[in-house]
N, C-alpha and C. Protein backbone atom coordinates (compact mmCIF):
# COMPACT_ATOMS: atom_id res chain seq x y z
N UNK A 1 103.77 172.30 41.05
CA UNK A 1 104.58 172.46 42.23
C UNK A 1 103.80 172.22 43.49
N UNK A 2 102.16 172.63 43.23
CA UNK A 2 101.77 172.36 44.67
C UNK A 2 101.57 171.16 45.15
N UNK A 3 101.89 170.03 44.08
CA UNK A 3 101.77 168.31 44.52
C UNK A 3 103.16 168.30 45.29
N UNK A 4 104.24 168.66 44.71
CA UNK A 4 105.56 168.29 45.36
C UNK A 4 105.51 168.90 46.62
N UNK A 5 105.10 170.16 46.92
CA UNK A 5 104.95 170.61 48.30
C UNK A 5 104.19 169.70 49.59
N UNK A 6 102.52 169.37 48.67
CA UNK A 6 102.17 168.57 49.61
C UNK A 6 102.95 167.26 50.27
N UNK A 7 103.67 166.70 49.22
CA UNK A 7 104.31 165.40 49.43
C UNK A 7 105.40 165.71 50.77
N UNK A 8 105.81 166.29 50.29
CA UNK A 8 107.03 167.28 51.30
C UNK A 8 106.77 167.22 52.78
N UNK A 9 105.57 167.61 52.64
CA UNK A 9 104.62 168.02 54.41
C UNK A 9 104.01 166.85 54.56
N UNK A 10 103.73 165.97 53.64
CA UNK A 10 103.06 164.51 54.98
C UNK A 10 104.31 163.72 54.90
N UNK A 11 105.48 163.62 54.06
CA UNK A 11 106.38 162.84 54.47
C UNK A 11 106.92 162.85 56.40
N UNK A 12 106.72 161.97 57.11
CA UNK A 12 107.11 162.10 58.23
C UNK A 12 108.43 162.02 58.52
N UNK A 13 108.84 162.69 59.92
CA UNK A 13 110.37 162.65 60.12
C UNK A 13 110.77 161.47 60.82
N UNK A 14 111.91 161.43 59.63
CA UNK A 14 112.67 160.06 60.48
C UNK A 14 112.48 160.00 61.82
N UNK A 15 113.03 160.62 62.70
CA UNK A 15 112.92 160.60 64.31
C UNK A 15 111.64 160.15 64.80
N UNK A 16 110.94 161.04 64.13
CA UNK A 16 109.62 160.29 64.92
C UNK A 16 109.15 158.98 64.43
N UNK A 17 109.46 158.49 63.21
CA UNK A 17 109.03 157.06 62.61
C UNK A 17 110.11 156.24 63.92
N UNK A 18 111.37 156.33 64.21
CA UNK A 18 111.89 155.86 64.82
C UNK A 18 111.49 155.41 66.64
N UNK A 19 111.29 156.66 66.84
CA UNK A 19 110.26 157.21 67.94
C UNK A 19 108.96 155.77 68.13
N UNK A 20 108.73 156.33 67.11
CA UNK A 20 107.05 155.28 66.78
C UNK A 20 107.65 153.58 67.03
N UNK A 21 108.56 153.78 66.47
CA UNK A 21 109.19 152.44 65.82
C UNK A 21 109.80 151.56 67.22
N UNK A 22 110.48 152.45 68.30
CA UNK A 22 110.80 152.05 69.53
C UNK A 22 109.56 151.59 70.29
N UNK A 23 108.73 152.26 70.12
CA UNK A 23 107.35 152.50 71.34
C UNK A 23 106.94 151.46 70.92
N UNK A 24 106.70 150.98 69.57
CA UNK A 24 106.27 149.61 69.74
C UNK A 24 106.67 148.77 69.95
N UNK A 25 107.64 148.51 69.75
CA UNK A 25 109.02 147.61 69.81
C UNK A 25 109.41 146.94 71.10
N UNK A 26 109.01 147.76 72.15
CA UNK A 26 108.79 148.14 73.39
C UNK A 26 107.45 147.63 73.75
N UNK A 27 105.93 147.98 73.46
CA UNK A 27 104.76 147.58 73.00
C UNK A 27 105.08 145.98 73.25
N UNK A 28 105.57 145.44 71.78
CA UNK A 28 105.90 144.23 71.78
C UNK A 28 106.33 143.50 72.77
N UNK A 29 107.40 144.08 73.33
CA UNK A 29 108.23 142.82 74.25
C UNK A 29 107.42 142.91 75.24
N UNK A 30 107.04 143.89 75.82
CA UNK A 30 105.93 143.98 77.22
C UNK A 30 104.95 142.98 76.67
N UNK A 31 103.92 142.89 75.79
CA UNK A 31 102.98 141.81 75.50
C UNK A 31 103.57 140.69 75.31
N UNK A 32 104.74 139.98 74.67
CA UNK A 32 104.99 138.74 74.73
C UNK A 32 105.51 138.62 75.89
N UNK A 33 106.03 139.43 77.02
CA UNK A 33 106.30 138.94 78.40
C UNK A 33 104.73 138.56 79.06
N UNK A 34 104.23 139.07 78.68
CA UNK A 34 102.84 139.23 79.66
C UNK A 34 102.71 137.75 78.99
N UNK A 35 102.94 137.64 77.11
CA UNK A 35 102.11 135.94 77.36
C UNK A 35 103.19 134.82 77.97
N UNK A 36 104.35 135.17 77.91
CA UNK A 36 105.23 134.21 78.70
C UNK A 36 104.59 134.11 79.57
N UNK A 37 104.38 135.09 80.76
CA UNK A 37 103.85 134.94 82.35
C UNK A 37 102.79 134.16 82.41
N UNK A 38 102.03 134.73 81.23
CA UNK A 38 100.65 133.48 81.56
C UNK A 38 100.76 131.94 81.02
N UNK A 39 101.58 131.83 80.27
CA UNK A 39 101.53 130.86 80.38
C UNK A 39 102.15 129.76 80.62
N UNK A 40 103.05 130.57 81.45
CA UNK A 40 103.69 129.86 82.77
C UNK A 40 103.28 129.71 83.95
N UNK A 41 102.34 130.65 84.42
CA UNK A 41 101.03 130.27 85.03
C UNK A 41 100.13 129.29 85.05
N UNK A 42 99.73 129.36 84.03
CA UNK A 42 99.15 127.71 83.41
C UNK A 42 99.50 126.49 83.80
N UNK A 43 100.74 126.60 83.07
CA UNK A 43 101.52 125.32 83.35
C UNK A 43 101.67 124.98 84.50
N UNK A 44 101.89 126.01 85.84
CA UNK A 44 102.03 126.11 86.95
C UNK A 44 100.64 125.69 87.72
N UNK A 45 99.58 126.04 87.21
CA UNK A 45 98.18 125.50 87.39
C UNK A 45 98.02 124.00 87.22
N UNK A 46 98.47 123.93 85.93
CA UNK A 46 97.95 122.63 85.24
C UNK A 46 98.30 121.55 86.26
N UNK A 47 99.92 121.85 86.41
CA UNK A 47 100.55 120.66 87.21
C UNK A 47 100.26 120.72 88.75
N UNK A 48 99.88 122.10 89.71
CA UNK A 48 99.37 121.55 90.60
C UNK A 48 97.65 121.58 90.94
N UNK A 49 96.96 121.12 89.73
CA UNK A 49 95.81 120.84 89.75
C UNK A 49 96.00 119.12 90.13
N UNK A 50 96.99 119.29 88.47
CA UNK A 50 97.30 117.07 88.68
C UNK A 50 97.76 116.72 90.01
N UNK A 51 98.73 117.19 90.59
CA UNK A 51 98.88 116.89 91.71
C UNK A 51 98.29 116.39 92.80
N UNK A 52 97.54 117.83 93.27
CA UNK A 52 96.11 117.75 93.76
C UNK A 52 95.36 116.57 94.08
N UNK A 53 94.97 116.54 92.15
CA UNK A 53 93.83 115.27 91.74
C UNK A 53 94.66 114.08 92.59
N UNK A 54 95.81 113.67 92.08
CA UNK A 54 96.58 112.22 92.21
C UNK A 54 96.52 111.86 93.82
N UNK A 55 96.57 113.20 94.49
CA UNK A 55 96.63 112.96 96.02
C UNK A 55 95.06 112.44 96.29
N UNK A 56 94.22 113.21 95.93
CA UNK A 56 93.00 112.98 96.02
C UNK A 56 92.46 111.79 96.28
N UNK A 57 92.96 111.01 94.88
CA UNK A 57 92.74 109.76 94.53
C UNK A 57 93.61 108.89 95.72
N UNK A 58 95.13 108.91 95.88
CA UNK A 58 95.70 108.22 96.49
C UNK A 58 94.90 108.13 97.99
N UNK A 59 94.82 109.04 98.49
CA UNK A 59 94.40 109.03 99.84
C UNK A 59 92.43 109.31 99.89
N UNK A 60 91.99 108.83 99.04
CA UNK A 60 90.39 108.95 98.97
C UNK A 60 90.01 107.55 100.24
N UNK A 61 90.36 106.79 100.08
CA UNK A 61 89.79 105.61 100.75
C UNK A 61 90.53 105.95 102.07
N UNK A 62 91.75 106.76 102.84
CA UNK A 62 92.03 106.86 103.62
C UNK A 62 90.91 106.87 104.62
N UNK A 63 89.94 107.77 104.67
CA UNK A 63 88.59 108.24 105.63
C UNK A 63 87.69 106.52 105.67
N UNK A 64 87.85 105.46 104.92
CA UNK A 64 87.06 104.78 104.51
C UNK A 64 88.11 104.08 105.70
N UNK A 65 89.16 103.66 105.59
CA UNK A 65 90.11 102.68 106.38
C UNK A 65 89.88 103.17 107.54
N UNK A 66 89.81 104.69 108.05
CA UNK A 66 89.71 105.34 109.43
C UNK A 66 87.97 105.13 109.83
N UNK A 67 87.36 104.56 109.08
CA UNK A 67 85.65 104.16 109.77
C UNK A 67 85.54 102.93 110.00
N UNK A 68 86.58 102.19 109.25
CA UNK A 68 86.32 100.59 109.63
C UNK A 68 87.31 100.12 110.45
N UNK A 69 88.48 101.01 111.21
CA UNK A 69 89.73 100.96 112.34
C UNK A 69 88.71 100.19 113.64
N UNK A 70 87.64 100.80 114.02
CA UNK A 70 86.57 100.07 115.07
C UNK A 70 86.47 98.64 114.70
N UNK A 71 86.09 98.39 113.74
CA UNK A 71 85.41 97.02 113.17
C UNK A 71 86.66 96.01 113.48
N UNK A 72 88.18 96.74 113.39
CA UNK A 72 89.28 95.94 113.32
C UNK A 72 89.67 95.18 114.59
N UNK A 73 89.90 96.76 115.38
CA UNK A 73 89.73 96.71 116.82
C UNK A 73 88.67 95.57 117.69
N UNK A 74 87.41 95.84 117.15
CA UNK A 74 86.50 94.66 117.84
C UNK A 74 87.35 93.49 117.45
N UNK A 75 87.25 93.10 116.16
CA UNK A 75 87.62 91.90 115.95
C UNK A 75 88.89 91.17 116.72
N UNK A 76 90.10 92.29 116.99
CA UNK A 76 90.85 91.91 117.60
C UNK A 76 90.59 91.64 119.03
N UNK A 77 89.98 92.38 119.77
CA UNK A 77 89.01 92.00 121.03
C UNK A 77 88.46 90.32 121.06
N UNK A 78 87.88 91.03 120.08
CA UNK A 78 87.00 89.32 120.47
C UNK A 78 87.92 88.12 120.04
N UNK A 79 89.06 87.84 119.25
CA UNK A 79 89.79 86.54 119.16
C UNK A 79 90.49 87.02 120.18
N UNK A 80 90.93 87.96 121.33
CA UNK A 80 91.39 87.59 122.40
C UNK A 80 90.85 87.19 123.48
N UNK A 81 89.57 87.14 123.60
CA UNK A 81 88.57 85.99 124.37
C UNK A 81 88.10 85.19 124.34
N UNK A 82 88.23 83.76 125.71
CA UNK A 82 88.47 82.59 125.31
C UNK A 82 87.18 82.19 124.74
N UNK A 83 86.64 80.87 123.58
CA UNK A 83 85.25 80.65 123.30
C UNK A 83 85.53 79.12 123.31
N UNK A 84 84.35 78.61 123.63
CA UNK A 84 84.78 76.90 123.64
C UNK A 84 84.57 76.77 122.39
N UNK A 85 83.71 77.11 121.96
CA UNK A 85 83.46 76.55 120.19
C UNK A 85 85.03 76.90 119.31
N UNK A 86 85.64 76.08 118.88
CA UNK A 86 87.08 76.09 118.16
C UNK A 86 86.73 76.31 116.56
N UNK A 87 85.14 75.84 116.29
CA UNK A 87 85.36 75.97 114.76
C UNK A 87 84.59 77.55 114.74
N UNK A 88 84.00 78.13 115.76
CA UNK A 88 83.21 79.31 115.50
C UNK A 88 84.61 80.57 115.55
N UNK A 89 85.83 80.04 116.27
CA UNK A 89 86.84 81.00 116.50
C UNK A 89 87.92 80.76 115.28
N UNK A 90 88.00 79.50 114.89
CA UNK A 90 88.15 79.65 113.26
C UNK A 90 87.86 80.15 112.39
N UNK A 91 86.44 80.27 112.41
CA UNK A 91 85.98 80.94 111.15
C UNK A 91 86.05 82.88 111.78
N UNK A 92 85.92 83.16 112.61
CA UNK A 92 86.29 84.27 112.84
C UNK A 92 87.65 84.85 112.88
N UNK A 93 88.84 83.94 112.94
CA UNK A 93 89.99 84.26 112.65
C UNK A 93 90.15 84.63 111.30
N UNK A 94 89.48 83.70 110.23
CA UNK A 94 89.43 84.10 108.90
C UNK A 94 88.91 85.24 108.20
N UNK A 95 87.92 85.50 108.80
CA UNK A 95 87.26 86.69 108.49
C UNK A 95 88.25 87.88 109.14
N UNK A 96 88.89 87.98 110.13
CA UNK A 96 89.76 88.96 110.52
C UNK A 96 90.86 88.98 109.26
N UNK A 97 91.38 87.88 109.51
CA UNK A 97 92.57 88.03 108.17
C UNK A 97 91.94 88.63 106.91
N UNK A 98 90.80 88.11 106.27
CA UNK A 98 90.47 88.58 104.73
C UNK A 98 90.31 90.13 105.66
N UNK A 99 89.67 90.50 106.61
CA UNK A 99 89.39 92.34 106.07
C UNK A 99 90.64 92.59 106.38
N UNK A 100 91.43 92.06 107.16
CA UNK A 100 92.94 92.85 107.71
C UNK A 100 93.43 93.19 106.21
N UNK A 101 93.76 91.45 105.94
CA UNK A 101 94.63 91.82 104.01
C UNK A 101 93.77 92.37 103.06
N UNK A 102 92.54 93.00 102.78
CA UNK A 102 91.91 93.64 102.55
C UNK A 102 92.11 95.40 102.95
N UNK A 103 92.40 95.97 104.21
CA UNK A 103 92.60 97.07 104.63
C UNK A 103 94.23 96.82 104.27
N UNK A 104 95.04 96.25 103.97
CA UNK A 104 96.65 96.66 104.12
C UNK A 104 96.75 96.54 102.38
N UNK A 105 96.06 96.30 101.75
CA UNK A 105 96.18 96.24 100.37
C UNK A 105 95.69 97.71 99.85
N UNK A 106 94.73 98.26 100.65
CA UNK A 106 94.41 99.41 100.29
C UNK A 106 95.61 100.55 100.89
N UNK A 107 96.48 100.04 101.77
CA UNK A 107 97.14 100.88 102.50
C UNK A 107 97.71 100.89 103.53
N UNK A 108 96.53 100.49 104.51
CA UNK A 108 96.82 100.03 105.79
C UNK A 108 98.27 99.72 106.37
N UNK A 109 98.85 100.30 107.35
CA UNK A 109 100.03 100.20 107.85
C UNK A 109 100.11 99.74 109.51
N UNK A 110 100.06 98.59 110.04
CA UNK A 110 100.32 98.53 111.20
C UNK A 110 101.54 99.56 112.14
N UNK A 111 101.52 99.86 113.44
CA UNK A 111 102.49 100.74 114.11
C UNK A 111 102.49 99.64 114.77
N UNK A 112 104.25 99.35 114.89
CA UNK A 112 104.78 98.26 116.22
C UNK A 112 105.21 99.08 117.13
N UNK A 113 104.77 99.15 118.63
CA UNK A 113 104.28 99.92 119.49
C UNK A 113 105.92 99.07 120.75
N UNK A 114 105.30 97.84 121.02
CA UNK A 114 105.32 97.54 122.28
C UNK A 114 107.18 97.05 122.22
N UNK A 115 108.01 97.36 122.97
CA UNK A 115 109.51 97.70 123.28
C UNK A 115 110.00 98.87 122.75
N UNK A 116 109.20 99.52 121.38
CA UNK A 116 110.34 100.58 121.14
C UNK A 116 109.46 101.84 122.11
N UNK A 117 110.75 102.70 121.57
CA UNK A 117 110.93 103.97 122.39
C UNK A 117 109.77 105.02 121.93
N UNK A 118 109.41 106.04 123.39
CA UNK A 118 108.48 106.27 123.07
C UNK A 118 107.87 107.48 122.40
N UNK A 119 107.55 107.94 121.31
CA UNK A 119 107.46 108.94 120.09
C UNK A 119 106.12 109.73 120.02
N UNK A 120 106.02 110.80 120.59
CA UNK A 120 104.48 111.29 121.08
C UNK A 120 103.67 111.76 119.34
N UNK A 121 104.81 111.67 118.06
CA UNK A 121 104.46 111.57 116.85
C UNK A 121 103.75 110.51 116.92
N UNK A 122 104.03 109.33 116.97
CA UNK A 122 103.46 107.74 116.80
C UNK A 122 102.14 107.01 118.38
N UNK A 123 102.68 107.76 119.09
CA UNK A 123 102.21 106.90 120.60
C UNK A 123 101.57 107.95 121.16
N UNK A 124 100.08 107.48 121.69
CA UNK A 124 99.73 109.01 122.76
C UNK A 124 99.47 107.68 124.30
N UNK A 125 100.24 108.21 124.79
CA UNK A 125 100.52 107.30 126.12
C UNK A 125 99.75 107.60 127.31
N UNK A 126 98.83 106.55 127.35
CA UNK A 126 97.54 106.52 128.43
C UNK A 126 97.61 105.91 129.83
N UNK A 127 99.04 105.92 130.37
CA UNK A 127 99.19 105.07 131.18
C UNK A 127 100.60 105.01 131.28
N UNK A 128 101.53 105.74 132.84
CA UNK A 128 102.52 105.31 132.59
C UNK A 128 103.21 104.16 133.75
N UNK A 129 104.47 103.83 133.89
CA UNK A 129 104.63 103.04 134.69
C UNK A 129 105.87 102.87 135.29
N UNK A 130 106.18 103.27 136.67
CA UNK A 130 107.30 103.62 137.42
C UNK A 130 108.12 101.74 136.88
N UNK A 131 109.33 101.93 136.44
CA UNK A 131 109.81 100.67 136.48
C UNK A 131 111.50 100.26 136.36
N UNK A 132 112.05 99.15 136.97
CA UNK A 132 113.29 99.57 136.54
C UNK A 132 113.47 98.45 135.64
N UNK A 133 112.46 97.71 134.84
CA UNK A 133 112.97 96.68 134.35
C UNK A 133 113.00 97.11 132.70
N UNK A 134 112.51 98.45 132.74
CA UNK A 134 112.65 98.40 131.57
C UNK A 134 113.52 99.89 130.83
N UNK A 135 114.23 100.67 130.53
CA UNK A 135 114.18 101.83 129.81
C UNK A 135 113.54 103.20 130.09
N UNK A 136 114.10 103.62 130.58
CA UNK A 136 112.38 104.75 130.41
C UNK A 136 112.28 104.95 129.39
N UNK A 137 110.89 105.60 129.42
CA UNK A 137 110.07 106.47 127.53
C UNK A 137 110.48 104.96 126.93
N UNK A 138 110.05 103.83 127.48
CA UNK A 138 109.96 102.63 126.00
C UNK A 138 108.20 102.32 126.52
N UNK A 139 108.33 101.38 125.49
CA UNK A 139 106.60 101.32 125.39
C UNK A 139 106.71 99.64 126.00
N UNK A 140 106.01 99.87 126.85
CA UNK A 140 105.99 98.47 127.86
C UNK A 140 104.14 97.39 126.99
N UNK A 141 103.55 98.28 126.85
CA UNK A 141 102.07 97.61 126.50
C UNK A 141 101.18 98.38 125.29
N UNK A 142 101.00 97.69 124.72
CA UNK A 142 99.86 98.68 123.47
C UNK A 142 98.53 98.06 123.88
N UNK A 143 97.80 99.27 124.17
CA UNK A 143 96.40 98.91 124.42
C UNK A 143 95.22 98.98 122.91
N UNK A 144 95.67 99.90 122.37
CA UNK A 144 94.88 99.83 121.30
C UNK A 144 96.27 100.54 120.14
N UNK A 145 96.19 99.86 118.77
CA UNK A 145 97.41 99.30 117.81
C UNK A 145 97.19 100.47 116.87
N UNK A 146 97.87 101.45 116.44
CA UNK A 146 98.05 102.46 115.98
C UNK A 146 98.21 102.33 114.45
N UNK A 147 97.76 103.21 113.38
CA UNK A 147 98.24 102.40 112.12
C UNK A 147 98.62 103.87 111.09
N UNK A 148 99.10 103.39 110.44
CA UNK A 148 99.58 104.35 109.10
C UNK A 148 98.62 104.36 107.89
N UNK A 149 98.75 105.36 107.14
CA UNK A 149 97.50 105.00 106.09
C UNK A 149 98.71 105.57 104.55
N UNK A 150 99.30 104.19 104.01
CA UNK A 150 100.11 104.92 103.43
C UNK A 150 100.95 106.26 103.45
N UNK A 151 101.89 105.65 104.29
CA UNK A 151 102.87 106.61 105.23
C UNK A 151 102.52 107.46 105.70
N UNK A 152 101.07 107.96 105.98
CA UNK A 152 100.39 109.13 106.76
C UNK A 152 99.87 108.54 108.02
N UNK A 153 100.10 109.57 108.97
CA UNK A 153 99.16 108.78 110.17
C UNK A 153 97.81 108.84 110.07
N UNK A 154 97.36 107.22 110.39
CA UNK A 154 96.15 107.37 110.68
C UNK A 154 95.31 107.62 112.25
N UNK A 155 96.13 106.76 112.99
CA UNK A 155 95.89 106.82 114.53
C UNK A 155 97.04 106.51 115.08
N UNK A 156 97.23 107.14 116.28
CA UNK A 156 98.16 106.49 117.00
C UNK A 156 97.95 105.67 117.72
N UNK A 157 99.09 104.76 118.28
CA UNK A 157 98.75 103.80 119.47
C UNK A 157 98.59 104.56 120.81
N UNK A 158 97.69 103.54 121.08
CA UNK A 158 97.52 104.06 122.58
C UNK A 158 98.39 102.85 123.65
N UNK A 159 99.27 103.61 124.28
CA UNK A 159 99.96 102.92 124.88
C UNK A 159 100.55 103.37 126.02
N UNK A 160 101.34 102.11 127.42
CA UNK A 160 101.63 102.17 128.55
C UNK A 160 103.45 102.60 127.84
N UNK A 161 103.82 103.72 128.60
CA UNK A 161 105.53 103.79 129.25
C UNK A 161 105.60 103.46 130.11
N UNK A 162 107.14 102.86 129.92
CA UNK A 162 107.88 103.19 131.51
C UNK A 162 108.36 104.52 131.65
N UNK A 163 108.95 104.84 132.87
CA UNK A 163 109.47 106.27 133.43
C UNK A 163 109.82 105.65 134.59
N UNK A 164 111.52 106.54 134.97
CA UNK A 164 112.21 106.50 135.66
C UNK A 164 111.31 106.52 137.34
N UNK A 165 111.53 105.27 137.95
CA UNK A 165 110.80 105.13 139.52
C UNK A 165 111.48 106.44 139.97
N UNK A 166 110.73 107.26 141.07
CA UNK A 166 110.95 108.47 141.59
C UNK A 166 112.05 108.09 142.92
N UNK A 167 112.96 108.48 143.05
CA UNK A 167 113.90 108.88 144.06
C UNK A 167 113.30 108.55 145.43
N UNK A 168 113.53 107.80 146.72
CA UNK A 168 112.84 107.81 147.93
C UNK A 168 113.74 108.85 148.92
């Protein structure tokens, strides 16, 4: 009889196996939420790591196009001054074109400045000019040619407005 007794007393009570049985149950879903969260996190990482990277890459040579904007600039300078030599301003026209289509292949975006209206996003205006022949806020002159670097700005133009002549 004293085996059947013992058996008796470690058998546990339903309730509490149940008890037990909730708490983990409970246990459970809290830890597989926790790994849902993470690793939806992850994923949330992963993709704006790639992101990131792809921009990285896309716009890496941007800084490279914005150091050689001078080099462009000269060049445009100097084929607008007159030279008697015709084959020395030839061959310097060419060399402008290869780096121009060279910088617009990488990106490069010219800004057309001179008639349209004037956009302190696009234009920082160095110069304005009482006039009635033209619009006000339009862009009468581009002094130096503003460019995009794959739809981002790279520089703006620097350029002349008109504005309304003042009242006498």
């Amino acid at each position: 009889m004293s085996d059947q007794t013992t058996t008796e007393t470690q058998t546990p009570d339903p309730g509490e196996l149940q008890k037990e049985l909730d708490q983990l149950a409970g246990e459970k879903a809290e830890l597989q939420d926790r790994v849902l969260r993470a690793q939806a996190e992850f994923q949330n990482f992963k993709k704006r790591v790639e992101r990131e990277r792809s921009e990285m890459f896309e716009y890496a040579s941007m800084e490279a196009a914005r150091a050689l904007l001078p080099v462009l600039d000269d060049f445009e300078r100097s084929l607008k001054s007159h030279s008697a030599d015709k084959e020395y301003v030839k061959g310097m026209e060419l060399i402008y074109q290869r780096f121009y289509e060279g910088l617009k292949k990488l990106g490069l975006e010219p800004i057309v400045s001179t008639g349209q209206a004037f956009d302190p996003h696009v234009h920082h205006a160095v110069d304005m000019v009482e006039t009635e022949d033209a619009p006000p806020d339009t862009v009468l002159e581009e002094f130096q040619r503003g460019y995009n670097f794959k739809g981002r700005m790279l520089r703006p133009a620097m350029v002349k407005v008109a504005v309304q002549p003042q009242a006498k």
